[in-house]
C-alpha atoms as a PDB file:
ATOM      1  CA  UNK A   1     -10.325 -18.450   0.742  1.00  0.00           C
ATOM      2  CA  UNK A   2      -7.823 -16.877  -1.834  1.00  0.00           C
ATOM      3  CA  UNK A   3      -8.806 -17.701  -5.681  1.00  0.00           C
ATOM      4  CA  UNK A   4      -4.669 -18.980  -5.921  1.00  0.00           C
ATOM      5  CA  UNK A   5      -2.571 -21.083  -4.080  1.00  0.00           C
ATOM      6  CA  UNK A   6       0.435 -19.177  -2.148  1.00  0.00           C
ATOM      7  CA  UNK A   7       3.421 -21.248  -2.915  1.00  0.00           C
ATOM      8  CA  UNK A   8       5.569 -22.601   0.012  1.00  0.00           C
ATOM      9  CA  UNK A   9       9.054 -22.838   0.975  1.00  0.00           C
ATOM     10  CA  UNK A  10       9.058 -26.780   0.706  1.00  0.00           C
ATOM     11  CA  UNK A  11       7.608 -26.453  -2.824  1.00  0.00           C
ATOM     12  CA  UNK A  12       9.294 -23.463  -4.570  1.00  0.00           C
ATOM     13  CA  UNK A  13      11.442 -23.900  -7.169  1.00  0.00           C
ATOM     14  CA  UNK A  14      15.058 -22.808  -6.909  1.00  0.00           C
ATOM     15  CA  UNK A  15      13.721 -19.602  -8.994  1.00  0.00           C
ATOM     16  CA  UNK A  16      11.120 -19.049  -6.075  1.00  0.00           C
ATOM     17  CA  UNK A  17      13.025 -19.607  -3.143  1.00  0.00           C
ATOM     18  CA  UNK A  18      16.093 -17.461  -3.933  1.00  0.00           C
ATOM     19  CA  UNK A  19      13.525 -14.487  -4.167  1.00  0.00           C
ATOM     20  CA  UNK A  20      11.726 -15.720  -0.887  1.00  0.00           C
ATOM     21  CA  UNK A  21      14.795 -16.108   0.782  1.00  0.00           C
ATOM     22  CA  UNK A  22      15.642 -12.023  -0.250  1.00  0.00           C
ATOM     23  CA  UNK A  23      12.556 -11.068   1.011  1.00  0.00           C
ATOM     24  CA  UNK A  24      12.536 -12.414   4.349  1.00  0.00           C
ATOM     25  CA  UNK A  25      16.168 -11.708   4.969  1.00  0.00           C
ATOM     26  CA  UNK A  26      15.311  -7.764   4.125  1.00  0.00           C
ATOM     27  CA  UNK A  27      13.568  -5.127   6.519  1.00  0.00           C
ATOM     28  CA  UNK A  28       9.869  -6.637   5.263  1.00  0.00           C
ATOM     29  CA  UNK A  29      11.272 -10.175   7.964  1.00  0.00           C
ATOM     30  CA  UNK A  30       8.846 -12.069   5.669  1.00  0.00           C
ATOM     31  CA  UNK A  31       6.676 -12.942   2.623  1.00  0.00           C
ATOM     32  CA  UNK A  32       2.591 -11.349   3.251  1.00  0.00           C
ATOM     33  CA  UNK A  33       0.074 -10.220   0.816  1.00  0.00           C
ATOM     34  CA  UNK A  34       0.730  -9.702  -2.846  1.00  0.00           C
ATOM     35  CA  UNK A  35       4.134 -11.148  -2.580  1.00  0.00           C
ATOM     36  CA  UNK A  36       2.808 -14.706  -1.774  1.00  0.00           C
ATOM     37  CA  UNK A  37       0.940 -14.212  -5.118  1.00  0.00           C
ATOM     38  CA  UNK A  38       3.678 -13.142  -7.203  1.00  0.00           C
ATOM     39  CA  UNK A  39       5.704 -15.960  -6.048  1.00  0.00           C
ATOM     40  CA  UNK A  40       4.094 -17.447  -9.400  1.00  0.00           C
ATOM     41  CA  UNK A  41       6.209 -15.388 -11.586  1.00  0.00           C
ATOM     42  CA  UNK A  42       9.674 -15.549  -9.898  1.00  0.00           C
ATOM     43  CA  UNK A  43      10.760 -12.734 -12.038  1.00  0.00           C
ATOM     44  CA  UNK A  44       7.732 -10.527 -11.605  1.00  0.00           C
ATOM     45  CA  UNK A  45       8.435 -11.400  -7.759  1.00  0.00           C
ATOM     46  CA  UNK A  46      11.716 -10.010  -7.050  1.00  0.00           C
ATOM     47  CA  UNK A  47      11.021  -7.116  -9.168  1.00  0.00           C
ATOM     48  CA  UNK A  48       8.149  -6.025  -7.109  1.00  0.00           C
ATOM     49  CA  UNK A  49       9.655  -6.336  -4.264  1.00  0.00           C
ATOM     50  CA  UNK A  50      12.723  -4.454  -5.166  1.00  0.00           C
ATOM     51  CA  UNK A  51      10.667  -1.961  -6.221  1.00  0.00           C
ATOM     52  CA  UNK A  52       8.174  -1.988  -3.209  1.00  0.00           C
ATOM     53  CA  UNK A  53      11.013  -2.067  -1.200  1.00  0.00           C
ATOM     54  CA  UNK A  54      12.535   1.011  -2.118  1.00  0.00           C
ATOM     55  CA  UNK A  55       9.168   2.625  -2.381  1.00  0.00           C
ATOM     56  CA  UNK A  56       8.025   1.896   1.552  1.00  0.00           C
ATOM     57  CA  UNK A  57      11.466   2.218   3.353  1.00  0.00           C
ATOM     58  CA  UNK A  58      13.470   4.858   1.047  1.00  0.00           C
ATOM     59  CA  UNK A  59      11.913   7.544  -0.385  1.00  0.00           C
ATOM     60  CA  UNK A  60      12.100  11.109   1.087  1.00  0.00           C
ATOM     61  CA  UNK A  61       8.761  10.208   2.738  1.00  0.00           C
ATOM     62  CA  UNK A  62       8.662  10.031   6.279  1.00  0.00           C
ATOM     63  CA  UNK A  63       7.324   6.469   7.593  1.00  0.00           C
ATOM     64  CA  UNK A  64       4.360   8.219   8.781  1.00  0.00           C
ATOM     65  CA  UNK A  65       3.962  10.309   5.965  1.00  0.00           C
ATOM     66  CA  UNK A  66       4.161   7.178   3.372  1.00  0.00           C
ATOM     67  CA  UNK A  67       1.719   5.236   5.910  1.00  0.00           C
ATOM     68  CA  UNK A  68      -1.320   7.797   5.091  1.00  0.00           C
ATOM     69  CA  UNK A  69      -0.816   8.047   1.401  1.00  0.00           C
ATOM     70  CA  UNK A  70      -1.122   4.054   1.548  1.00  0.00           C
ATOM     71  CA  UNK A  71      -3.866   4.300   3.934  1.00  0.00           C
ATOM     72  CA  UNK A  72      -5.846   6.401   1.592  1.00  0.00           C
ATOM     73  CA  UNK A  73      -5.159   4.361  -1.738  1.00  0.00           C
ATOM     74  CA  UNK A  74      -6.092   1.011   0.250  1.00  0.00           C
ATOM     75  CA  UNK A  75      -9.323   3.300   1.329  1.00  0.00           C
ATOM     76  CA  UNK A  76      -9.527   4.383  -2.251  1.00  0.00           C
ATOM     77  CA  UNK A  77      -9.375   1.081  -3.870  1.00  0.00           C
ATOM     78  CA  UNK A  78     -11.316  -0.983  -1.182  1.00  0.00           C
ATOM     79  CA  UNK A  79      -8.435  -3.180  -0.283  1.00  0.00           C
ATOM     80  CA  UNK A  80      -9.461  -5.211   3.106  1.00  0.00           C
ATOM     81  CA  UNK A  81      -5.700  -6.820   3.414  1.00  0.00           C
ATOM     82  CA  UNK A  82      -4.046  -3.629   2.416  1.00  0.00           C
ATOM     83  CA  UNK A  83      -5.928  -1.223   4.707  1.00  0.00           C
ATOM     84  CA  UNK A  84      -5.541  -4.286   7.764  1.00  0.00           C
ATOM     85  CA  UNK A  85      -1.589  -4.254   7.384  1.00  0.00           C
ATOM     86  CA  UNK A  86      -1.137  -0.413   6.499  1.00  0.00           C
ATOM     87  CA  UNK A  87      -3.535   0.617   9.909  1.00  0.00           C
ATOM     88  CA  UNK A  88      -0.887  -1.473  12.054  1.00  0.00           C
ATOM     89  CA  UNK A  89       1.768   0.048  10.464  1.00  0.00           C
ATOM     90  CA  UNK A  90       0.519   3.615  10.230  1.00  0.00           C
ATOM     91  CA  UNK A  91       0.155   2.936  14.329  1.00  0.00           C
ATOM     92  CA  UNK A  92       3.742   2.111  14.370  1.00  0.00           C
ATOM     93  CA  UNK A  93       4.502   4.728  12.546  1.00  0.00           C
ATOM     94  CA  UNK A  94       2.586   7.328  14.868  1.00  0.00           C
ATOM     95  CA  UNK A  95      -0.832   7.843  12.857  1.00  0.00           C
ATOM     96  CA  UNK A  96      -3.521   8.687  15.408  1.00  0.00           C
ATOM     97  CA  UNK A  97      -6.382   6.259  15.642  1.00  0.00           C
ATOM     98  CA  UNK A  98      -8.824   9.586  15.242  1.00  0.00           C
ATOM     99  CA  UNK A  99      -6.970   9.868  11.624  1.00  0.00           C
ATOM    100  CA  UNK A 100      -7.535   6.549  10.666  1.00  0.00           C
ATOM    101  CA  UNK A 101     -10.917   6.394  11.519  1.00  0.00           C
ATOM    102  CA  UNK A 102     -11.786   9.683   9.628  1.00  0.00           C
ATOM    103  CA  UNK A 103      -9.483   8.360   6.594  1.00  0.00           C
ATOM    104  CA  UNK A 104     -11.844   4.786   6.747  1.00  0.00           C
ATOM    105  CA  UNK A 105     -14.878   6.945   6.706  1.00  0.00           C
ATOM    106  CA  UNK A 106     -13.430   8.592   3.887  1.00  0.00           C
ATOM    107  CA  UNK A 107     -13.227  11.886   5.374  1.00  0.00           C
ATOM    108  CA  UNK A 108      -9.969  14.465   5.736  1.00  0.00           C
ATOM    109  CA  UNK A 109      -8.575  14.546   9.086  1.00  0.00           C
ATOM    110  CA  UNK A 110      -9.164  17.153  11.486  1.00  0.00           C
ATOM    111  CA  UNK A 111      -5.623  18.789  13.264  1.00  0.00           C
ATOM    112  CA  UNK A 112      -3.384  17.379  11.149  1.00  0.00           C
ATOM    113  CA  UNK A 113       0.125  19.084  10.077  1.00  0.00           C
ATOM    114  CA  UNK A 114       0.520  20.679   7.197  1.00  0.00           C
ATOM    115  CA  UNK A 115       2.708  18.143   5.771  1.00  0.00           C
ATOM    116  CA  UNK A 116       0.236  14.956   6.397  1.00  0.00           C
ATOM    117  CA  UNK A 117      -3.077  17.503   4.714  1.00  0.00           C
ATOM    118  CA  UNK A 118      -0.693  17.919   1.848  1.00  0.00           C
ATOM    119  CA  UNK A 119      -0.090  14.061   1.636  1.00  0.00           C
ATOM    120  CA  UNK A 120      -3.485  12.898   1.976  1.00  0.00           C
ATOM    121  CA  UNK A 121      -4.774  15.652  -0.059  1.00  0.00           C
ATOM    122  CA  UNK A 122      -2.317  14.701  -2.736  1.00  0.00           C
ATOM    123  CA  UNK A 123      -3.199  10.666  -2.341  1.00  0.00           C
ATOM    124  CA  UNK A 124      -6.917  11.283  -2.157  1.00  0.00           C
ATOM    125  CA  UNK A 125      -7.002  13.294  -5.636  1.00  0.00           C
ATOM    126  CA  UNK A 126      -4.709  10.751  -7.151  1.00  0.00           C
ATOM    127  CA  UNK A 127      -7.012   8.149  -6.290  1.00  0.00           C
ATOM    128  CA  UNK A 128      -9.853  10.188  -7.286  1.00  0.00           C
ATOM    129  CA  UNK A 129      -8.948  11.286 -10.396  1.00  0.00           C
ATOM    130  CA  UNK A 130      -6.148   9.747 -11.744  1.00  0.00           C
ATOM    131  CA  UNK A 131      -3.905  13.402 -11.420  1.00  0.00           C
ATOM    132  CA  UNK A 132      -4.038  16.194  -8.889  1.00  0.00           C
ATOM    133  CA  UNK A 133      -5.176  19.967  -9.227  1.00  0.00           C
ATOM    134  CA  UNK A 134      -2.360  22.436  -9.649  1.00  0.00           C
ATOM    135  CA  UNK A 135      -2.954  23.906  -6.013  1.00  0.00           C
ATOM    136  CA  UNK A 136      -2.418  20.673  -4.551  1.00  0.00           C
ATOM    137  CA  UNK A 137       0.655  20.277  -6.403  1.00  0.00           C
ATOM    138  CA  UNK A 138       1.993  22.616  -6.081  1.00  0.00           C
ATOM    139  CA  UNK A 139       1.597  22.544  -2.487  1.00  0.00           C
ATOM    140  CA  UNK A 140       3.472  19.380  -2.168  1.00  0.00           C
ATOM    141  CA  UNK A 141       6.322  20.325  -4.851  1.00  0.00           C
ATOM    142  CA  UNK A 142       7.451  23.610  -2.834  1.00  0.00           C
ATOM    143  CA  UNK A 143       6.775  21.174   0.651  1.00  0.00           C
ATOM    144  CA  UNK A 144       8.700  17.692  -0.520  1.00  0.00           C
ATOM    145  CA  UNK A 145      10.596  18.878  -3.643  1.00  0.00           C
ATOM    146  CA  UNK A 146      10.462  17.411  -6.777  1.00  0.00           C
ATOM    147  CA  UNK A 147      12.403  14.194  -6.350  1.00  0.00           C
ATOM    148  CA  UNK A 148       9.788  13.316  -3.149  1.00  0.00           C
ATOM    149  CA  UNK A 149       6.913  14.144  -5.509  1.00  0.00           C
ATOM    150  CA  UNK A 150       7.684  11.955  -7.869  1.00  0.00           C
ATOM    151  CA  UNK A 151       8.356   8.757  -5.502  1.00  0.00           C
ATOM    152  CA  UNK A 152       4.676  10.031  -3.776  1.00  0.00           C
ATOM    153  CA  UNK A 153       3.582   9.287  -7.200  1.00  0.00           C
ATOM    154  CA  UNK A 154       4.860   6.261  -7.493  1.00  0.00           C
ATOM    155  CA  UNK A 155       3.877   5.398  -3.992  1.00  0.00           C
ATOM    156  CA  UNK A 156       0.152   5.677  -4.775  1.00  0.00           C
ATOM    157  CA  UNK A 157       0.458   3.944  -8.127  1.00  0.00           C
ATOM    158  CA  UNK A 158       2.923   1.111  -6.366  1.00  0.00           C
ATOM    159  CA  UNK A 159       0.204   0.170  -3.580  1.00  0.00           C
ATOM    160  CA  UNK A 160      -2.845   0.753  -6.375  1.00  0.00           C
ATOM    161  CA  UNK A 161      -1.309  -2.432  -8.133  1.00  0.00           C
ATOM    162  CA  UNK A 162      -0.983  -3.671  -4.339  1.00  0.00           C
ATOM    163  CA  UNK A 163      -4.993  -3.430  -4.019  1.00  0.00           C
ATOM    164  CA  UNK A 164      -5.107  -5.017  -7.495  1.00  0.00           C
ATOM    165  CA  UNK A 165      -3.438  -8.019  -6.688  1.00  0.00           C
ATOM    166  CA  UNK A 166      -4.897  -8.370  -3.284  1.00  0.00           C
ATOM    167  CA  UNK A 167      -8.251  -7.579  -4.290  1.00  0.00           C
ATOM    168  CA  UNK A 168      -8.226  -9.996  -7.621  1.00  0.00           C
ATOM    169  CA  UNK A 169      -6.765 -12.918  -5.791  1.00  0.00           C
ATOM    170  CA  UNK A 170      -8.654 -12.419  -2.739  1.00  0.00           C
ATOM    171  CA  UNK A 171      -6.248 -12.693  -0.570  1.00  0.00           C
ATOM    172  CA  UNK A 172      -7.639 -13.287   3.251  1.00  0.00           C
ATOM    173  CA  UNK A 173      -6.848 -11.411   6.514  1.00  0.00           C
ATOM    174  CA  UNK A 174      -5.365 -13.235   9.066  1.00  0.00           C
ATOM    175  CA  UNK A 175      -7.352 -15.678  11.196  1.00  0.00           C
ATOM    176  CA  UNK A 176      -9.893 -13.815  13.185  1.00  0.00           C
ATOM    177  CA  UNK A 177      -9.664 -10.432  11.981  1.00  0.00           C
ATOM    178  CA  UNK A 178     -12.906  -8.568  10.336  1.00  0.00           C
ATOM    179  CA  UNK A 179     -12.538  -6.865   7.249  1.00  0.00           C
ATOM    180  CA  UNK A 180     -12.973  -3.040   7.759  1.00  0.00           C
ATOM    181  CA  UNK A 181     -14.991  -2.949   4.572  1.00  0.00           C
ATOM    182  CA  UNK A 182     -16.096  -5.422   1.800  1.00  0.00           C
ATOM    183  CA  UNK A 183     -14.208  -5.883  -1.163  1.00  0.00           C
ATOM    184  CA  UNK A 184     -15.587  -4.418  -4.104  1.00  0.00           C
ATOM    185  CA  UNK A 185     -18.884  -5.736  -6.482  1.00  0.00           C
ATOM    186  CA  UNK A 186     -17.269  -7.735  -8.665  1.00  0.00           C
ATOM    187  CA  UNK A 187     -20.246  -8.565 -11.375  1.00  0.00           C
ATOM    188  CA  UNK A 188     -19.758  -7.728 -14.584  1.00  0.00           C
ATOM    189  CA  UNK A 189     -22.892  -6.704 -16.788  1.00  0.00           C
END
C-alpha cells in the first residue's frame, strides 16, 4: 500500500486536472509512478513532468542509451517501481535481457558497445560517488559531446529524485508483479 493517496480524475482540482490532462495527452499516454504523487502540488507536477519529459524523450541520448543509465540509478537507489517500468522499457528499447540481469546483479555487462560501457560506466560512478573519474569523463565528453553530457547528468540526477519519490511514498508495482529487490532499510537510529 502507498503511504499517500494518488489523486483521481473525478477528484482533482481544476489545478490538477489541467496538468493530468497534459500528461496523458503527451508521448508518456498516462499518469504512473511519481507523477500520481506529485499530483499534490499541481505546480511541482507539471514542472516535473516538463522536465522529465524532455529528459526521457529529447536529449541526444539514444532511447536505449537513456534506458541503461536509468536502469542503473533505479539499481543504484533500490527503486522496485522504477527498475519494474525502466526493464520494460529498456526491452522496448532493445536492452538485452543478459544486460539487465548483470545490471540487477549489479555487475557491468559483458559485450556491450562502446557507447552503452561508457553510459553505464558514467551512471554507475554517478550513483556511486556523487561525480565521475576524469577517464570516464572524459570518455563520454569526446563520445556524446558536451551538450549530451550534461543532459546524462541530469538524467541520473532526474530519475535519482524519481527513486526518491517512489521509494518515500512507497509506491506499489502493479497487481501481481514481484519486486526485483526490496526497498531499502528504512530505520533510523
Amino acid at each position: 500500500m502507498p503511504r499517500i493517496s494518488f489523486p483521481t480524475p473525478e477528484n482533482m482540482s481544476p489545478e490538477q486536472r489541467r496538468v493530468y490532462d497534459k500528461v496523458v495527452s503527451g508521448p508518456r499516454g498516462k499518469i504512473v509512478g511519481p507523477l500520481r504523487v506529485a499530483l499534490h502540488s499541481p505546480e511541482l507536477a507539471d514542472r516535473w513532468q516538463a522536465l522529465g519529459e524532455f529528459l526521457r524523450y529529447n536529449t541526444g541520448l539514444q532511447p536505449r542509451l537513456s534506458e541503461l543509465a536509468i536502469l542503473v540509478t533505479g539499481r543504484a537507489c533500490c527503486a522496485p517501481f522504477e527498475w519494474f517500468a525502466h526493464c520494460v522499457e529498456a526491452l522496448k528499447a532493445g536492452v538485452e535481457q543478459s544486460t539487465i540481469d548483470a545490471l540487477l546483479d549489479r555487475r557491468m555487462p559483458v559485450g556491450l558497445s562502446d557507447d552503452d560501457t561508457t553510459i553505464i560506466q558514467f551512471a554507475t560512478e554517478l550513483n556511486g560517488f556523487n561525480s565521475v573519474s576524469d577517464a570516464t569523463y572524459a570518455r563520454a565528453l569526446k563520445r556524446f559531446g558536451e551538450r549530451t553530457v550534461v543532459e546524462l547528468t541530469a538524467l541520473i540526477g532526474y530519475y535519482t529524485m524519481v527513486a526518491m519519490m517512489l521509494n518515500t511514498h512507497e509506491i506499489p508495482l502493479p497487481d501481481g508483479v514481484e519486486a526485483a529487490f526490496p526497498l531499502p532499510q528504512r530505520d533510523m537510529p
